[in-house]
Protein backbone atom coordinates (compact mmCIF):
# COMPACT_ATOMS: atom_id res chain seq x y z
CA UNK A 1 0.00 0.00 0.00
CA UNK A 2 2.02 3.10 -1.45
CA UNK A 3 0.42 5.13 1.51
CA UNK A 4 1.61 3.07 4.22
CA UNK A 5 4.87 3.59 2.68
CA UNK A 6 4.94 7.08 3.00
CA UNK A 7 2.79 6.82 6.31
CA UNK A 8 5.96 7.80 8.46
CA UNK A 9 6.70 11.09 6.59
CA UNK A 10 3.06 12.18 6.49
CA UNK A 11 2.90 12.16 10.19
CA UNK A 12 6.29 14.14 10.66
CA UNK A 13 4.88 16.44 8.26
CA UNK A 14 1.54 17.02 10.32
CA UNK A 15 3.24 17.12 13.34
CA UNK A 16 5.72 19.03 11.81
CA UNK A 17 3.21 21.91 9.91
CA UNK A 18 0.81 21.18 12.73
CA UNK A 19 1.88 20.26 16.12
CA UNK A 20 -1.16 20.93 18.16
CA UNK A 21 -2.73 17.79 16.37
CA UNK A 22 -0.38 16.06 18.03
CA UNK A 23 -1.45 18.14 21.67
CA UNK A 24 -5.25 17.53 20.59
CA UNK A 25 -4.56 13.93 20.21
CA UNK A 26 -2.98 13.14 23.79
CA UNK A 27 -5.64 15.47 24.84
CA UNK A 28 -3.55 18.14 26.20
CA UNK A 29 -4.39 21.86 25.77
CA UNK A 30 -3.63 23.23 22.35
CA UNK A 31 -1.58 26.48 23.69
CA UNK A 32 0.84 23.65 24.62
CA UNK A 33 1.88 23.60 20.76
CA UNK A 34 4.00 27.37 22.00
CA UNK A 35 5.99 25.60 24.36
CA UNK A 36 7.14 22.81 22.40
CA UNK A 37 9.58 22.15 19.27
CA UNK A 38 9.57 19.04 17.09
CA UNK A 39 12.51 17.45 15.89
CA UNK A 40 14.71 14.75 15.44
CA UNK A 41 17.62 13.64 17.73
CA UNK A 42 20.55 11.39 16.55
CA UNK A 43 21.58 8.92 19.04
CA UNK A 44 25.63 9.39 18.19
CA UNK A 45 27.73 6.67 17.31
CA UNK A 46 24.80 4.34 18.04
CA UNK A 47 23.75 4.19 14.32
CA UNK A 48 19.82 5.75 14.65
CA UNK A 49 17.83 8.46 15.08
CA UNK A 50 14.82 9.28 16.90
CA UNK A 51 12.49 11.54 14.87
CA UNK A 52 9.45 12.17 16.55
CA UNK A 53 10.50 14.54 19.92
CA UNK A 54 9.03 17.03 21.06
CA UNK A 55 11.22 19.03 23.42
CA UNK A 56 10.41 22.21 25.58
CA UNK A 57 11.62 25.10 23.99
CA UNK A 58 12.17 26.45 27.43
CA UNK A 59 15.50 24.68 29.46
CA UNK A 60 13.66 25.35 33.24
CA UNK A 61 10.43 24.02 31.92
CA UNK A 62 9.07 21.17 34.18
CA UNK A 63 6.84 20.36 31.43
CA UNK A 64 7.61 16.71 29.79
CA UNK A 65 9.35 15.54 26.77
CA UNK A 66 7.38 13.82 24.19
CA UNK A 67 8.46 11.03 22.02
CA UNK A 68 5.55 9.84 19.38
CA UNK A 69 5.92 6.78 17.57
CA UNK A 70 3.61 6.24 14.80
CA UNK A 71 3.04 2.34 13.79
CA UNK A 72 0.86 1.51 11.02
CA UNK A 73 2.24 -2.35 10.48
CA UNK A 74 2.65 -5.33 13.05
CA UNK A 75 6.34 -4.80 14.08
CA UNK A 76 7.01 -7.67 16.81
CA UNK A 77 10.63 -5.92 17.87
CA UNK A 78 8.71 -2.22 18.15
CA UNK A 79 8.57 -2.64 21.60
CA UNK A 80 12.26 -3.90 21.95
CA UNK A 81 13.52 -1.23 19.65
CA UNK A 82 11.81 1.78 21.26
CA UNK A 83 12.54 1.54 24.65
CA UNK A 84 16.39 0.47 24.05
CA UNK A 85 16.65 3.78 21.68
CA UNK A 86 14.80 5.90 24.05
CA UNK A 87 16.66 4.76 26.71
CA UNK A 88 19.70 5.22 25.15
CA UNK A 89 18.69 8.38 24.17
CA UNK A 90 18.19 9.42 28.20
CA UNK A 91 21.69 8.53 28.87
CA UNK A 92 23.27 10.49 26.42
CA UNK A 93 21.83 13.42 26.05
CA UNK A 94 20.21 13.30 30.17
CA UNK A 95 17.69 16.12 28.99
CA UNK A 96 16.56 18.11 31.95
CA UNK A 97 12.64 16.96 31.69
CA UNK A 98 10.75 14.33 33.16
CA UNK A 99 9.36 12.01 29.70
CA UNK A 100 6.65 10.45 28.35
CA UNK A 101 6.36 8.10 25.26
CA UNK A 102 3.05 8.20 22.74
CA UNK A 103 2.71 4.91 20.46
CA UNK A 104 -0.15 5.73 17.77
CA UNK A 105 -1.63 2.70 16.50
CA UNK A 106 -4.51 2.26 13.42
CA UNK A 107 -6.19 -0.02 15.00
CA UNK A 108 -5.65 -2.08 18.46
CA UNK A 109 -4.92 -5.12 16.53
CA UNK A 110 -1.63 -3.69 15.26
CA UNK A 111 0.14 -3.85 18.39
CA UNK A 112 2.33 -6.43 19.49
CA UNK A 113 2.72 -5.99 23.09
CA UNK A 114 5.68 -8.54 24.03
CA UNK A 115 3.99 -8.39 27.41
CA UNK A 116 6.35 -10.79 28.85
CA UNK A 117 9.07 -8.64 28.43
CA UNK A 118 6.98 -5.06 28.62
CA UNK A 119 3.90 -5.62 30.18
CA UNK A 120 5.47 -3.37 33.09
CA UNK A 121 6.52 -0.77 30.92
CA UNK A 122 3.12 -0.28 29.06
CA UNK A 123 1.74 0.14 32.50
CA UNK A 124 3.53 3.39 33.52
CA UNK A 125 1.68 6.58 33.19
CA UNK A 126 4.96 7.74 31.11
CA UNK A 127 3.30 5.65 28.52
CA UNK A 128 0.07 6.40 26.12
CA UNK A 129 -0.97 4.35 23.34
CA UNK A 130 -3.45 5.60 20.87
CA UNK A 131 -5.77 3.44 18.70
CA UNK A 132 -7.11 5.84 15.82
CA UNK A 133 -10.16 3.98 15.58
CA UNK A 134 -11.31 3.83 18.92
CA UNK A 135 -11.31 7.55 18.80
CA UNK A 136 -14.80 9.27 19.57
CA UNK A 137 -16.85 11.93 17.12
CA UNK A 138 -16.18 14.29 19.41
CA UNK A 139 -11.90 13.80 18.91
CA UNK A 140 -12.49 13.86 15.32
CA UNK A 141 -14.05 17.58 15.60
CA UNK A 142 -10.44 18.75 16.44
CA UNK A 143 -8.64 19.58 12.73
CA UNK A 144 -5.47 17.99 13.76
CA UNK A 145 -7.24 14.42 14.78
CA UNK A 146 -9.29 14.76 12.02
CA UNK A 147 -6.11 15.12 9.73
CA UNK A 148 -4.29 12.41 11.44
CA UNK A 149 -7.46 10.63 11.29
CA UNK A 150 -7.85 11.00 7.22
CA UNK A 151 -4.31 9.02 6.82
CA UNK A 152 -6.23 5.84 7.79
CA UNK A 153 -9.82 6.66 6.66
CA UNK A 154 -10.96 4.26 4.17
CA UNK A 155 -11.46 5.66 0.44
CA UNK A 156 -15.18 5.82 0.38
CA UNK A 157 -15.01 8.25 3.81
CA UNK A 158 -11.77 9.76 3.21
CA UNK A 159 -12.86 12.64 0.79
CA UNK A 160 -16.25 14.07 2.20
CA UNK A 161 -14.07 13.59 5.48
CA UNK A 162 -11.19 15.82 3.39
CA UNK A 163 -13.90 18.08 2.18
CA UNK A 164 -15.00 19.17 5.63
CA UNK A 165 -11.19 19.27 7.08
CA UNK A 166 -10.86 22.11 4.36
CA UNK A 167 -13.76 24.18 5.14
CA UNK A 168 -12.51 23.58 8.73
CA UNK A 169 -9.23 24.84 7.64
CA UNK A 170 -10.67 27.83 5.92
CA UNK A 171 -12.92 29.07 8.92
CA UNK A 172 -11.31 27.95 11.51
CA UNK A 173 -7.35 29.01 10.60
CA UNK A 174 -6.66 32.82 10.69
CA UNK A 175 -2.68 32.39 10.24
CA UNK A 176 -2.57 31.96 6.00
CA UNK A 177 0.94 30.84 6.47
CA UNK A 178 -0.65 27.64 8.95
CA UNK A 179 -4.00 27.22 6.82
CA UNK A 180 -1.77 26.52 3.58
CA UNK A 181 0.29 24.25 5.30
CA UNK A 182 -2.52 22.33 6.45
CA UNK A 183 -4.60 22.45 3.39
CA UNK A 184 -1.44 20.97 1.29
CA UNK A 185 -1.03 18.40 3.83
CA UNK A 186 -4.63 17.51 3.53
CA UNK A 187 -4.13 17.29 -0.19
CA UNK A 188 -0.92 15.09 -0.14
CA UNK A 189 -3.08 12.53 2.05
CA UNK A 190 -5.97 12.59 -0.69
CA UNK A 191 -3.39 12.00 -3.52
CA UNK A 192 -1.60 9.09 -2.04
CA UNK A 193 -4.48 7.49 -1.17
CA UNK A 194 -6.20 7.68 -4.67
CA UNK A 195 -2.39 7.18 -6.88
CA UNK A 196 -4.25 5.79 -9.83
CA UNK A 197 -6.47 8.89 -10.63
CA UNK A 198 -5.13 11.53 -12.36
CA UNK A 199 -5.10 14.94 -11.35
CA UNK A 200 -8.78 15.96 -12.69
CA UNK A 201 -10.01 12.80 -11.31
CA UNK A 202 -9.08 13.91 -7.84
CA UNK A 203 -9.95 17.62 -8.27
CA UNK A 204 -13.38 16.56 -9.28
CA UNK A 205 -13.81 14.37 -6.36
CA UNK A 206 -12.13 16.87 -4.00
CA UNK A 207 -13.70 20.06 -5.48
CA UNK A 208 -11.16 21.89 -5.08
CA UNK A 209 -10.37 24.61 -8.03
CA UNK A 210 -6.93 24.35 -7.03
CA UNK A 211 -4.55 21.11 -6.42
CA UNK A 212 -1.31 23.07 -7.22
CA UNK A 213 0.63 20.71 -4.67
CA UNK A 214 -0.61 17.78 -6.63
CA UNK A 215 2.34 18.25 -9.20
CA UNK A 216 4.81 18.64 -6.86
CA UNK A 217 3.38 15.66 -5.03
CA UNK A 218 3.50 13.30 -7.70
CA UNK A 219 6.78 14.47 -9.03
CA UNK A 220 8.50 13.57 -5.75
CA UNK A 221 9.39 10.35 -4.24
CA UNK A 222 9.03 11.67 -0.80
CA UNK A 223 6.44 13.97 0.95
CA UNK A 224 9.57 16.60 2.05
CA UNK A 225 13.51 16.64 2.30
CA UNK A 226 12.93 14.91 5.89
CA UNK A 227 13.25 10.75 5.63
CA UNK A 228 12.17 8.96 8.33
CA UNK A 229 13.35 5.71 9.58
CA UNK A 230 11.11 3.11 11.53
């Protein structure tokens, strides 16, 4: 599934363009998006990087550090991989803020737990795992969980669901700078999940008058200069 693929770099993009989807999803209060900045951390001379932090912008902040892992596919080592990175992460760098971890699943059935080995670990309040479609209506009235939500809508729902993000977008969104953002991401989702219609296929089923990222979407082998490693 060519989205699935690119499922890794459409989430740092949102989170990227759009980082109070990511506060709206653990359910935290949207101002939260000023005190944070995502990024990516390599681990050195360890041989990987973690991509999806978000670290206080402030040093003397008590607030936590975030890491959000985004798992689309049964991975039975996740678990294994995550917490030995993270870990190793904590001891390198020893970043002045207490942590917590955010695993966003699909679907429940996705996970892998390894309980033997993690069952503890899944426990902790440092750790939140998110099943997309367990989600209520009233999450998916929030732009960002509705955008985060679209990546794994199923193609009959996923454009009048893209149709309403956008009028959202356009209401809601003062900041032009933000709304385009958005609006582009929503389109990248629409056009990887519908890769065998052309251009006036989509634009008829989108209505939109204007897919100009469509080109540069489909002329790219990635969704932006950032790759991202699971």
């Amino acid at each position: 599934d060519r989205l699935l693929v690119k499922t890794d770099s459409i989430f740092y993009k949102i989170f990227l363009h759009y980082p109070r989807s990511f506060f709206d999803l653990i359910g935290e209060e949207a101002t939260q998006e000023n005190n944070y900045k995502f990024s990516s951390i390599e681990v050195k001379q360890l041989s990987f990087r973690l991509d999806g932090l978000f670290l206080p912008k402030n040093e003397n902040s008590s607030l936590p550090l975030y890491l959000v892992e985004v798992q689309f596919q049964p991975d039975e080592n996740l678990y294994y991989r995550l917490f030995s990175e993270f870990f190793l992460f904590l001891r390198q760098y020893k970043p002045p803020y207490p942590w917590q971890m955010v695993v966003v699943y699909p679907r429940r059935k996705i996970e892998r737990e390894q309980s033997i080995h993690f069952g503890d670990f899944l426990k902790l309040p440092n750790v939140t795992r998110i099943y997309l479609d367990e989600l209520g209506e009233e999450a998916l009235d929030s732009i960002g969980i509705g955008m985060i939500n679209l990546v794994v809508e199923s193609e009959e729902k996923a454009i009048p669901q893209a149709r309403d993000l956008y009028q959202k977008a356009q209401n809601q969104l003062s900041d032009e700078s933000i709304k385009r953002e958005l609006l582009d991401l929503i389109e990248s989702i629409i056009v990887y999940k519908f890769p065998q219609k052309s251009r006036e296929e989509i634009e008829a089923m989108f209505e939109l008058a204007d897919l100009s990222f469509y080109i540069a979407i489909m002329a790219s082998t990635d969704l932006g200069d950032k790759s991202v490693t699971t």
